[in-house]
Protein backbone atom coordinates (compact mmCIF):
# COMPACT_ATOMS: atom_id res chain seq x y z
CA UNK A 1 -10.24 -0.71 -12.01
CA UNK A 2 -13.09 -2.61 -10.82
CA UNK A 3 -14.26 0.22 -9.08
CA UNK A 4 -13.82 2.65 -11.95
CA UNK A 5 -16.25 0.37 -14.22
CA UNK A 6 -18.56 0.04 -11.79
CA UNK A 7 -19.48 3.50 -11.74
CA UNK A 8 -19.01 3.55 -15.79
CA UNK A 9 -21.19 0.69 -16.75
CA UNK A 10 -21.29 1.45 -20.32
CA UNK A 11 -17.25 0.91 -20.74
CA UNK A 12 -18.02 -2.83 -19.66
CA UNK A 13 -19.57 -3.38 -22.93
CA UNK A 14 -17.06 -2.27 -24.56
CA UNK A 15 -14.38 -3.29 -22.73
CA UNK A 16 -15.18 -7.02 -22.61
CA UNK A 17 -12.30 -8.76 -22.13
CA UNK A 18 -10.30 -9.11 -18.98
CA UNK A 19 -6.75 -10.21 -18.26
CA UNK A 20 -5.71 -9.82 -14.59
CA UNK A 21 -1.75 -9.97 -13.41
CA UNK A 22 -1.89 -11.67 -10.34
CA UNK A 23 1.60 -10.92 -7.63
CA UNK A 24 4.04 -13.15 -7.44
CA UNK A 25 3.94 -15.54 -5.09
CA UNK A 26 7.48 -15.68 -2.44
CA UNK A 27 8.70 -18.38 -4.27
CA UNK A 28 8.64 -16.79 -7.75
CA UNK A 29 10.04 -13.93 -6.01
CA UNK A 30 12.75 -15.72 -4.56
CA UNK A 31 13.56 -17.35 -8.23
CA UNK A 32 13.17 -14.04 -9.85
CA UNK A 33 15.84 -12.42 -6.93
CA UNK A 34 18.49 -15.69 -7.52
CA UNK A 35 18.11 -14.53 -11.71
CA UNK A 36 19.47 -10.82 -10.84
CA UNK A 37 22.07 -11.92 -8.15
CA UNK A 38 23.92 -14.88 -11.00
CA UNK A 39 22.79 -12.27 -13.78
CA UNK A 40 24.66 -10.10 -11.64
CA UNK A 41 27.85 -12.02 -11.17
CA UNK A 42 26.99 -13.24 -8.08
CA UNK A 43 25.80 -16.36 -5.78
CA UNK A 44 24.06 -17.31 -2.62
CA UNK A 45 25.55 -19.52 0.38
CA UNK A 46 23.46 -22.31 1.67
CA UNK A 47 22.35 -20.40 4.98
CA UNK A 48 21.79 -17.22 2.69
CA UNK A 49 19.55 -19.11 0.59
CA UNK A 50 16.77 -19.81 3.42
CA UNK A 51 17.55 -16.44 4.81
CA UNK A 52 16.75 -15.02 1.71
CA UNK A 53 13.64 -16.93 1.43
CA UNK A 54 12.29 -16.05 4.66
CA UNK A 55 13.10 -12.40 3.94
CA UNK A 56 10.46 -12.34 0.57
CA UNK A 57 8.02 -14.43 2.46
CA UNK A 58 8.20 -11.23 4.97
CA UNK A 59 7.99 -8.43 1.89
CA UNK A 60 4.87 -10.42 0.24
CA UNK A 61 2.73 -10.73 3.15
CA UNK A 62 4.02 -6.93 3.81
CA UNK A 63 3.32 -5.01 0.32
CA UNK A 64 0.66 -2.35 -0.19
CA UNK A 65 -1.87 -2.53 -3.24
CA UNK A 66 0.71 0.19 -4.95
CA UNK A 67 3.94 -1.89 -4.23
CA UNK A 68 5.24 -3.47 -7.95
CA UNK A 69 6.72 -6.42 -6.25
CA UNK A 70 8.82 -7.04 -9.14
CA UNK A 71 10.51 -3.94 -8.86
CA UNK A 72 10.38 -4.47 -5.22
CA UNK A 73 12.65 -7.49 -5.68
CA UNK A 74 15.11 -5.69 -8.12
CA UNK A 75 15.94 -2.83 -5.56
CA UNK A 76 15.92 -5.31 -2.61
CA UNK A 77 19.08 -7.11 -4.49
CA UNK A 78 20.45 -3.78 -5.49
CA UNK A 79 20.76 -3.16 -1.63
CA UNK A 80 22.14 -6.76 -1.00
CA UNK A 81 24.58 -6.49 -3.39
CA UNK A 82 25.56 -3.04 -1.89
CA UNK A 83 26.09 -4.60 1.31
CA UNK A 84 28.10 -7.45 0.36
CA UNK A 85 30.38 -5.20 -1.30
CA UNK A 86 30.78 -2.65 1.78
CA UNK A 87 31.31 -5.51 3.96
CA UNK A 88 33.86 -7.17 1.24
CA UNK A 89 35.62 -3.76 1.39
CA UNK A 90 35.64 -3.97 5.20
CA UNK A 91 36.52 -7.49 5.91
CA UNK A 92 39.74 -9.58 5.37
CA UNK A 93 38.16 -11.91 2.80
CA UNK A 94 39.25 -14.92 0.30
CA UNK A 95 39.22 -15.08 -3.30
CA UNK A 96 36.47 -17.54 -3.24
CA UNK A 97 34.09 -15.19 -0.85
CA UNK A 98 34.66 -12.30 -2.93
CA UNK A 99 31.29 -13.11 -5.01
CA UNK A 100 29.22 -15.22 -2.07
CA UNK A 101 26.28 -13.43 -0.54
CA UNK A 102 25.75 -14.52 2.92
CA UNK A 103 23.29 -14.26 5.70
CA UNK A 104 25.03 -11.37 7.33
CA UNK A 105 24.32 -9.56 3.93
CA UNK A 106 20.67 -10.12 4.09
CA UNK A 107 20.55 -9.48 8.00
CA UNK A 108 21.29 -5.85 6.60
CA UNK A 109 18.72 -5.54 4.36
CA UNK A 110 15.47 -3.57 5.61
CA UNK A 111 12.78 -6.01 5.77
CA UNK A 112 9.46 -5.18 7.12
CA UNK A 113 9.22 -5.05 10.94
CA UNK A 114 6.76 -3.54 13.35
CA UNK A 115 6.63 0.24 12.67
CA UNK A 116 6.58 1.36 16.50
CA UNK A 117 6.62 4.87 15.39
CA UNK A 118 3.07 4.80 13.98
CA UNK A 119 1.31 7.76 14.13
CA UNK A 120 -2.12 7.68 14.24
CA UNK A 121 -3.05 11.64 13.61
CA UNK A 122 -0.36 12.21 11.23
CA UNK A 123 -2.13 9.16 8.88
CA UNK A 124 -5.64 10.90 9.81
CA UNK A 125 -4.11 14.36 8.81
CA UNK A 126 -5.20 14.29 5.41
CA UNK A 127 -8.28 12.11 5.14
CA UNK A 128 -11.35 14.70 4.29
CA UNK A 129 -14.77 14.19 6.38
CA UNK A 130 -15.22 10.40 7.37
CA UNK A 131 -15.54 12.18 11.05
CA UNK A 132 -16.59 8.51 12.19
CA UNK A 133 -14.68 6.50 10.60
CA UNK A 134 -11.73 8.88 12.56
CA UNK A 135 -13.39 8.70 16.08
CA UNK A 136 -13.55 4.79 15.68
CA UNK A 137 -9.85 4.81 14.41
CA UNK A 138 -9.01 6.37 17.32
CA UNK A 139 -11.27 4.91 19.62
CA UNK A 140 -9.81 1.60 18.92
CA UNK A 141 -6.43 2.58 19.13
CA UNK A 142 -6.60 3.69 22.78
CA UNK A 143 -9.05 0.40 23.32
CA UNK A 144 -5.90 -1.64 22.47
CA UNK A 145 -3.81 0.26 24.53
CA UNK A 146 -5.68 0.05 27.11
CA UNK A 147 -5.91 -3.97 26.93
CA UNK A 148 -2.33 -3.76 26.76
CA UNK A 149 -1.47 -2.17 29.94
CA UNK A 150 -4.31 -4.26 31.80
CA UNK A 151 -2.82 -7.63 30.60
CA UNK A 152 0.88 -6.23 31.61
CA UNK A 153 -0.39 -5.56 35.07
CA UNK A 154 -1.97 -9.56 34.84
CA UNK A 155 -5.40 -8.35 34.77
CA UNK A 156 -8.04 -10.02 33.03
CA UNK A 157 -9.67 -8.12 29.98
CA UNK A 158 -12.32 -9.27 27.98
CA UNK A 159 -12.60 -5.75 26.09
CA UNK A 160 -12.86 -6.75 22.35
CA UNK A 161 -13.86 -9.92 22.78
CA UNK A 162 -14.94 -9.79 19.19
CA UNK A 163 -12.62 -7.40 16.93
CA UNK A 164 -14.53 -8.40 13.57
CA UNK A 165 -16.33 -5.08 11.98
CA UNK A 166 -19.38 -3.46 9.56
CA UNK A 167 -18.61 -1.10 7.06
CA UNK A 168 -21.01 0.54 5.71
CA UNK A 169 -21.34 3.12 2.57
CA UNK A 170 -20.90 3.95 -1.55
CA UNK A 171 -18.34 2.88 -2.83
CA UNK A 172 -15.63 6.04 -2.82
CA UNK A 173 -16.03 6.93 0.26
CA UNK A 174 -13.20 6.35 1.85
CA UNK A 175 -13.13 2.76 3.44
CA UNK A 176 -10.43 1.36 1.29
CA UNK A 177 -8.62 4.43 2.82
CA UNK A 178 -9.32 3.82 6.51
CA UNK A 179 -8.75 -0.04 5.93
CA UNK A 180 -5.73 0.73 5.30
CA UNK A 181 -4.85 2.76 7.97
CA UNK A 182 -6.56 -0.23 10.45
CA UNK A 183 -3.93 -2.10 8.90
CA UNK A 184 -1.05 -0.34 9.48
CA UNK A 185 -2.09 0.52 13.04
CA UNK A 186 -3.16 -2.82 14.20
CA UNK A 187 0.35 -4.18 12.48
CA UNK A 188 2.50 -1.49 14.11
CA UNK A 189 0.70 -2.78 17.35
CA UNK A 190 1.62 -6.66 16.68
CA UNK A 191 -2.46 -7.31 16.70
CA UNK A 192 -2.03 -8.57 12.74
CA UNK A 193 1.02 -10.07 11.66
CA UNK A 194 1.26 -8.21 8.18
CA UNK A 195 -0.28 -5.29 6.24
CA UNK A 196 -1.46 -6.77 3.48
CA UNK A 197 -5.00 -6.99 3.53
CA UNK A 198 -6.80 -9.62 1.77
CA UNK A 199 -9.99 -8.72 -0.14
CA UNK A 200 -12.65 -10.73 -1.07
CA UNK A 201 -16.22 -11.06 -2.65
CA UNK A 202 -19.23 -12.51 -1.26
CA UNK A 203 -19.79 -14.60 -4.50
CA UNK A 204 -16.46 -16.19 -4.05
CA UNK A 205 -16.97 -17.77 -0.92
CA UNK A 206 -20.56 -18.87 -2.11
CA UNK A 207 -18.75 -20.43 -4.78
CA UNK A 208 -16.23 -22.35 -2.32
CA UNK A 209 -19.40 -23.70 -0.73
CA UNK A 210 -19.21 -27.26 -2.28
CA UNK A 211 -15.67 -27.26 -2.99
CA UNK A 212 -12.77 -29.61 -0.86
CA UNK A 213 -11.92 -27.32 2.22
CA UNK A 214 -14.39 -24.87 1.04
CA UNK A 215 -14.62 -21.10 2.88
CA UNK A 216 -12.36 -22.59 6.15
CA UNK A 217 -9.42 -23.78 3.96
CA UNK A 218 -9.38 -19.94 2.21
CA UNK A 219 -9.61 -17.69 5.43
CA UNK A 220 -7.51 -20.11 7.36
CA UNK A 221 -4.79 -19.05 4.93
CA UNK A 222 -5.26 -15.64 6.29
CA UNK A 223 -4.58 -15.65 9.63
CA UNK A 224 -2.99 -12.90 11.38
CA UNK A 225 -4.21 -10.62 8.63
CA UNK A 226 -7.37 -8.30 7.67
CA UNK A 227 -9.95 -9.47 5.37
CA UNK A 228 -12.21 -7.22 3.62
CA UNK A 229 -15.45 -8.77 2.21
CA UNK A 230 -17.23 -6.66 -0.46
CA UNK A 231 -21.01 -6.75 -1.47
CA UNK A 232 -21.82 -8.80 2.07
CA UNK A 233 -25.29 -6.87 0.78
CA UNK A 234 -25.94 -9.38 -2.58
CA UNK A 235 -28.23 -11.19 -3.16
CA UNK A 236 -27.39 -14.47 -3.71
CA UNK A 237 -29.10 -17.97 -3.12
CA UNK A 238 -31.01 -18.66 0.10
CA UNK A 239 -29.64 -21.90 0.59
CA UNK A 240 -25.22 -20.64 0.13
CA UNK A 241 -26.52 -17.46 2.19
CA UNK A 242 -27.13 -19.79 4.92
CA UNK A 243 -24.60 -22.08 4.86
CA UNK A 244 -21.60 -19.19 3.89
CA UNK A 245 -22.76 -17.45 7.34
CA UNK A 246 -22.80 -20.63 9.03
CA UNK A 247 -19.21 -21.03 7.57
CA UNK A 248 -18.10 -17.68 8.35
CA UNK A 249 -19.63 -18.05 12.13
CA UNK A 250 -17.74 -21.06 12.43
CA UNK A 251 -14.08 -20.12 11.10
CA UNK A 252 -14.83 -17.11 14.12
CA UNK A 253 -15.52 -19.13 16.79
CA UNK A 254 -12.98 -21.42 16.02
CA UNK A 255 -9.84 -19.09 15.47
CA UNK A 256 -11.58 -15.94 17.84
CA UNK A 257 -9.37 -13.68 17.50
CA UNK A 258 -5.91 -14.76 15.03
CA UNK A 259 -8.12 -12.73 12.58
CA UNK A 260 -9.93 -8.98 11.69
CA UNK A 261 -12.94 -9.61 9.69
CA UNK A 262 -14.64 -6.68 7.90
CA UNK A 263 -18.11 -7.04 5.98
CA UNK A 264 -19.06 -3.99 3.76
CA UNK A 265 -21.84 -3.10 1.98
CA UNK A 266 -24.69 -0.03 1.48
CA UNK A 267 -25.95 0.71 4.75
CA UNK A 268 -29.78 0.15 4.26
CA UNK A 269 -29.85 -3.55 3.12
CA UNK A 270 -26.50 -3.92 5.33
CA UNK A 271 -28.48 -3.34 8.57
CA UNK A 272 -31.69 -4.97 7.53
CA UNK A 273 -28.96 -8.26 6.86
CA UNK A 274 -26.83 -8.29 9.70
CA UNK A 275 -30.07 -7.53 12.51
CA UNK A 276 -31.78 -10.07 10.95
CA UNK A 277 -29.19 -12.32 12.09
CA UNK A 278 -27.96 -12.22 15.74
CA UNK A 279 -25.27 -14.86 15.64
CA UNK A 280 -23.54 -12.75 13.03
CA UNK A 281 -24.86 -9.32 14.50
CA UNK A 282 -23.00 -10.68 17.84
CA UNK A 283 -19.82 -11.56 16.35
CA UNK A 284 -20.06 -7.97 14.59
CA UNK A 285 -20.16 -5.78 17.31
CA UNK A 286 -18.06 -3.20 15.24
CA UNK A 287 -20.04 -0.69 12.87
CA UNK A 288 -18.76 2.24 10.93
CA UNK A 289 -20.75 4.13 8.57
CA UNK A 290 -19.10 6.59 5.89
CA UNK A 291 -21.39 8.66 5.03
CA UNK A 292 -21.78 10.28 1.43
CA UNK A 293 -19.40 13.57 0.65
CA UNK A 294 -21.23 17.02 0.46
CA UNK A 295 -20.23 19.29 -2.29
CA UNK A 296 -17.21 21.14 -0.16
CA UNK A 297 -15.92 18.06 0.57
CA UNK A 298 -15.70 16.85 -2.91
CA UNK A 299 -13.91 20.00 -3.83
CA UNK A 300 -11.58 19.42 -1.08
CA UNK A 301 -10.50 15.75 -2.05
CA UNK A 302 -10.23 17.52 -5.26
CA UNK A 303 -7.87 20.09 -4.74
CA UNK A 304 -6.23 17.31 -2.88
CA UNK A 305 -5.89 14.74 -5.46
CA UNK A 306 -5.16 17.53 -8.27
CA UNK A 307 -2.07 18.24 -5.87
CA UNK A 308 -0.93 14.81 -5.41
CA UNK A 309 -0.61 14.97 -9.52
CA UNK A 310 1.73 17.77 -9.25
CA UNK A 311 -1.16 20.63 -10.42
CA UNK A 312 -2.08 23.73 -8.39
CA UNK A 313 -4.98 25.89 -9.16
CA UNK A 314 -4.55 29.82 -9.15
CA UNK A 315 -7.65 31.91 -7.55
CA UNK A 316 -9.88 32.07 -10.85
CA UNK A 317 -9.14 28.27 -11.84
CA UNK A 318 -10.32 27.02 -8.22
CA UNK A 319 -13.63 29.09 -8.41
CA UNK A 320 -14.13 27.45 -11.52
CA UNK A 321 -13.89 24.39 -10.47
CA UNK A 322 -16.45 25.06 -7.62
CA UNK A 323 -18.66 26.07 -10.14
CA UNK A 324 -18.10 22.98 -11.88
CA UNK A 325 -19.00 20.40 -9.13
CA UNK A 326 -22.11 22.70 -8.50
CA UNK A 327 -23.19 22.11 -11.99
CA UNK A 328 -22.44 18.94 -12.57
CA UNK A 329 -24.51 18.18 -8.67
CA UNK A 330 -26.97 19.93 -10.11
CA UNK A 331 -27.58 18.19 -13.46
CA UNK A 332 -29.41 15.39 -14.30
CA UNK A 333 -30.07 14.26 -11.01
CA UNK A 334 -26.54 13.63 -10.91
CA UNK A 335 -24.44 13.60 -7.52
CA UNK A 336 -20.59 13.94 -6.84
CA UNK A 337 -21.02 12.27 -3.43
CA UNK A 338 -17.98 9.75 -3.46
CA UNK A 339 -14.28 10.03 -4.58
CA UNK A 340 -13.74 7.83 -7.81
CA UNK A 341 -16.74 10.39 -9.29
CA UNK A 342 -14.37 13.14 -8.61
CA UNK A 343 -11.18 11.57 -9.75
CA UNK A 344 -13.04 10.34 -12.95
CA UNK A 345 -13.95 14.08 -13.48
CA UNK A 346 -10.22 15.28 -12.96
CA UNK A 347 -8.46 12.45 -15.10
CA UNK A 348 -11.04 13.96 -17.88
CA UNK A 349 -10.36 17.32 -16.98
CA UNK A 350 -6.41 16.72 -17.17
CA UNK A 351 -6.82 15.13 -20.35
């Protein structure tokens, strides 16, 4: 959303007030979960209990951005329940047992563990253009691989030393999209301990600048994760510009690795920032540009997204829509170079 009203800055005005739904944290999930199983008829045994909350501790820190985790929580005690009752059915069990959900239930369940099956080209399959974003994908992937089989033969790497990355580019142009894929790769390769990637914006950490803990205290809490920081490019006060680098620099060179940092911003002022600064510029050896879509491009993410929406365009309707993203290129100085122009366009044009 915030990236839909940024590129519709008239809606802001008129759209003024904001409520944000924040996930639940594992312990309301837990306490939501123990609701269903009673509502349900059902109870928890004392190991079961801590097994349980280990087990949404594991699904929070493992949920994609699209994962309702409330929903998430009603068909992980849907299975629970259906494996209490199988193994009910196959066991010799008392009266009292009959309704008691134990660890061996939960030891069923499918919690998140490394996906050793990852496959990098099958995730790269469908992302349009972004030709380096997909040479540095898998670039790094064979990197790590690479360090792998070194350290199992007891020799000495120091490939990587730094893992923390630039992105640079518009917004819509596909970085969310390859973050995620980092993610899932560097998780499937035990280099992150969970999926989830936390986001941030520069102007938060300035603000944590005089606070208890301040910026240390809030990335510390992400260890073993990825952490995307937008806008690394604004503007803000010389002084917190100073001492949130100095921060930043410091949290790095104290943890070195139990982290993946990303800063992202427009490439121009990105560059002139980072260069200007050879502590950070050292500790950022990483850059990956994503360059702007061209007008086939855009048409292909278009048929693309129009197809993930269940439509399909006959002969005529898809040289219209060529026609269309020439036109609207063409107007006003106006250019479809990213993807939430595109998918703006094709919500209206659904409509």
């Amino acid at each position: 959303m915030e990236d839909f009203f940024d590129i519709n800055m008239g809606l802001r005005s008129r759209f003024p007030l904001w409520t944000n739904f924040e996930d639940y944290s594992p312990d309301e999930l837990l306490e939501i979960a123990i609701k269903i199983i009673e509502a349900n008829g059902f109870k928890l045994s004392k190991n079961a209990y801590s097994a349980l909350k280990k087990s949404f501790v594991d699904i929070y820190e493992n949920a994609d951005a699209q994962s309702g985790n409330g929903r998430m929580v009603r068909n992980y005690v849907e299975n629970l329940i259906r494996n209490q009752s199988i193994r009910i059915a196959e066991e010799n069990t008392s009266v009292y047992e009959m309704n008691l959900i134990t660890t061996k239930d939960i030891e069923k369940v499918n919690i998140a563990e490394y996906d050793n099956n990852f496959d990098l080209e099958k995730k790269l399959k469908p992302l349009i253009a972004n030709e380096t974003a997909k040479a540095f994908l898998r670039s790094q992937y064979k990197l790590i691989k690479v360090k792998e089989a070194r350290k199992k033969l007891g020799i000495g790497s120091d490939l990587n030393k730094f893992n923390h990355m630039i992105f640079t580019g518009e917004k819509g142009t596909g970085k969310k999209t390859v973050l995620n894929i980092l993610s899932e790769m560097l998780y499937s390769m035990g280099i992150i301990k969970a999926k989830k990637i936390v986001v941030m914006h520069k102007t938060e950490l300035s603000d944590l600048i005089d606070q208890p803990g301040g910026i240390e205290d809030v990335i510390h809490k992400c260890l073993g994760k990825l952490v995307f920081i937008e806008h690394w490019d604004l503007s803000i006060n010389e002084e917190k510009e100073r001492k949130v680098t100095t921060e930043l620099i410091k949290f790095i060179d104290k943890n070195k690795n139990r982290t993946s940092i990303i800063l992202s911003g427009k490439r121009s002022s990105m560059k002139d920032l980072i260069l200007a600064d050879p502590a950070l510029s050292y500790r950022f050896p990483i850059w990956v540009d994503f360059e702007d879509y061209n007008k086939k491009q855009i048409f292909n993410i278009a048929l693309n997204l129009l197809k993930e929406k269940g439509y399909f365009l006959d002969q005529e309707a898809e040289k219209g829509l060529g026609r269309a993203i020439t036109e609207i290129d063409n107007s006003q100085g106006l250019t479809l170079k990213n993807g939430l122009m595109i998918e703006q366009y094709l919500d209206h044009l659904i409509r």
